[in-house]
Protein backbone atom coordinates (compact mmCIF):
# COMPACT_ATOMS: atom_id res chain seq x y z
CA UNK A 1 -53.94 0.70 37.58
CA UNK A 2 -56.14 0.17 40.49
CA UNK A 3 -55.10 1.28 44.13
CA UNK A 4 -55.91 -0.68 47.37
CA UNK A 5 -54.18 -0.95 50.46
CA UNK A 6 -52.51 -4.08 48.91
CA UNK A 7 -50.87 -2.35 46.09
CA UNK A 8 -46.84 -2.20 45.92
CA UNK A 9 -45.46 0.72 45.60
CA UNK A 10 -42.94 -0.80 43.40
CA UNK A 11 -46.03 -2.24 41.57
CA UNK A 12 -46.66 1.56 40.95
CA UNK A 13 -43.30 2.85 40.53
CA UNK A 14 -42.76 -0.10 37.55
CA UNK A 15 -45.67 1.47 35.97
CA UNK A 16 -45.34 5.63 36.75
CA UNK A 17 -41.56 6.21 36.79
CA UNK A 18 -41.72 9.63 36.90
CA UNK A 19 -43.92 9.57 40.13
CA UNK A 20 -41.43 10.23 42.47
CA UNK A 21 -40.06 13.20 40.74
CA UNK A 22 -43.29 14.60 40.78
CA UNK A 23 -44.28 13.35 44.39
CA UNK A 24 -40.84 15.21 45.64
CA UNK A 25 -42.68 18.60 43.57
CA UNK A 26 -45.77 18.14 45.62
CA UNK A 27 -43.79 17.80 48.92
CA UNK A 28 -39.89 17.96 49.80
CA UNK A 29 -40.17 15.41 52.44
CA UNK A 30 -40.95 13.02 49.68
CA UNK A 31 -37.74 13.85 47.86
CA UNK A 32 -36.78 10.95 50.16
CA UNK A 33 -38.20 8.30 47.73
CA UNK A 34 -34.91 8.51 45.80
CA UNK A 35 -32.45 7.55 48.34
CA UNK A 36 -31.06 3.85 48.10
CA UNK A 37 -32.28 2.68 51.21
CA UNK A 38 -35.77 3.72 50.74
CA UNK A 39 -35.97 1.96 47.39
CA UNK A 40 -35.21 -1.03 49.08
CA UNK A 41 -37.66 -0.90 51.36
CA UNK A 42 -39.97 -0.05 48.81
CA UNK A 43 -39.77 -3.83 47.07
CA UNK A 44 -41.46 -5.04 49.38
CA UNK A 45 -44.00 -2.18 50.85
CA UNK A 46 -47.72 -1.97 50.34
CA UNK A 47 -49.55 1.95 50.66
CA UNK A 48 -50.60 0.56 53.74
CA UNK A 49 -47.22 0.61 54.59
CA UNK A 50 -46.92 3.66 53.17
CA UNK A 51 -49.64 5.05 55.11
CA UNK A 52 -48.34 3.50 58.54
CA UNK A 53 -45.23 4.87 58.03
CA UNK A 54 -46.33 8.40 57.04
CA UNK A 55 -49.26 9.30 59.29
CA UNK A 56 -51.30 9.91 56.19
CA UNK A 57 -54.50 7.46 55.56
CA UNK A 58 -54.16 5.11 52.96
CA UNK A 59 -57.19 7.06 50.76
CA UNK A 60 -55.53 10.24 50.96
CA UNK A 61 -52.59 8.54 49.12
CA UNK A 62 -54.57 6.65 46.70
CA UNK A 63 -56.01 10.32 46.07
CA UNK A 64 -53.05 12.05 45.53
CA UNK A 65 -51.32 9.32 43.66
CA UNK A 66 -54.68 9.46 41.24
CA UNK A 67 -54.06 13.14 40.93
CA UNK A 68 -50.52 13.07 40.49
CA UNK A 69 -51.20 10.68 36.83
CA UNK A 70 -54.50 12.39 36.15
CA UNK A 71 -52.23 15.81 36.03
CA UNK A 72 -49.40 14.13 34.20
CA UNK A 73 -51.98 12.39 31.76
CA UNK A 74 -54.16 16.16 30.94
């Protein structure tokens, strides 16, 4: 899967369902990405979003997403 600033991040969660588990691992504050409300929000939200929302630049998640499946792939 590609990432852009377009991409859903239920686009990516359909595909890695194990990446939030492994997301919370790399930083409690993501731990958050379980709770009901966020994975409504989520439906709809681009990493743009994402990155808006966190303070973190859109290619620093697209990097640690692609190190996050690279990992889990090794």
């Amino acid at each position: 899967m590609e990432f852009n600033e377009n991409t859903k991040l239920a686009d990516i969660l359909a595909a890695y369902p194990w990446l939030p588990e492994a997301a919370a691992k790399l930083d409690k504050r993501l731990e958050i990405i379980n709770s009901p409300l966020v994975k409504m929000f989520i439906r709809r939200a681009t990493l743009a979003d994402a990155s808006k929302r966190s303070g973190y630049p859109v290619s620093e998640i697209i990097r640690q997403l692609q190190k996050l499946i690279d990992e889990h792939n090794a």
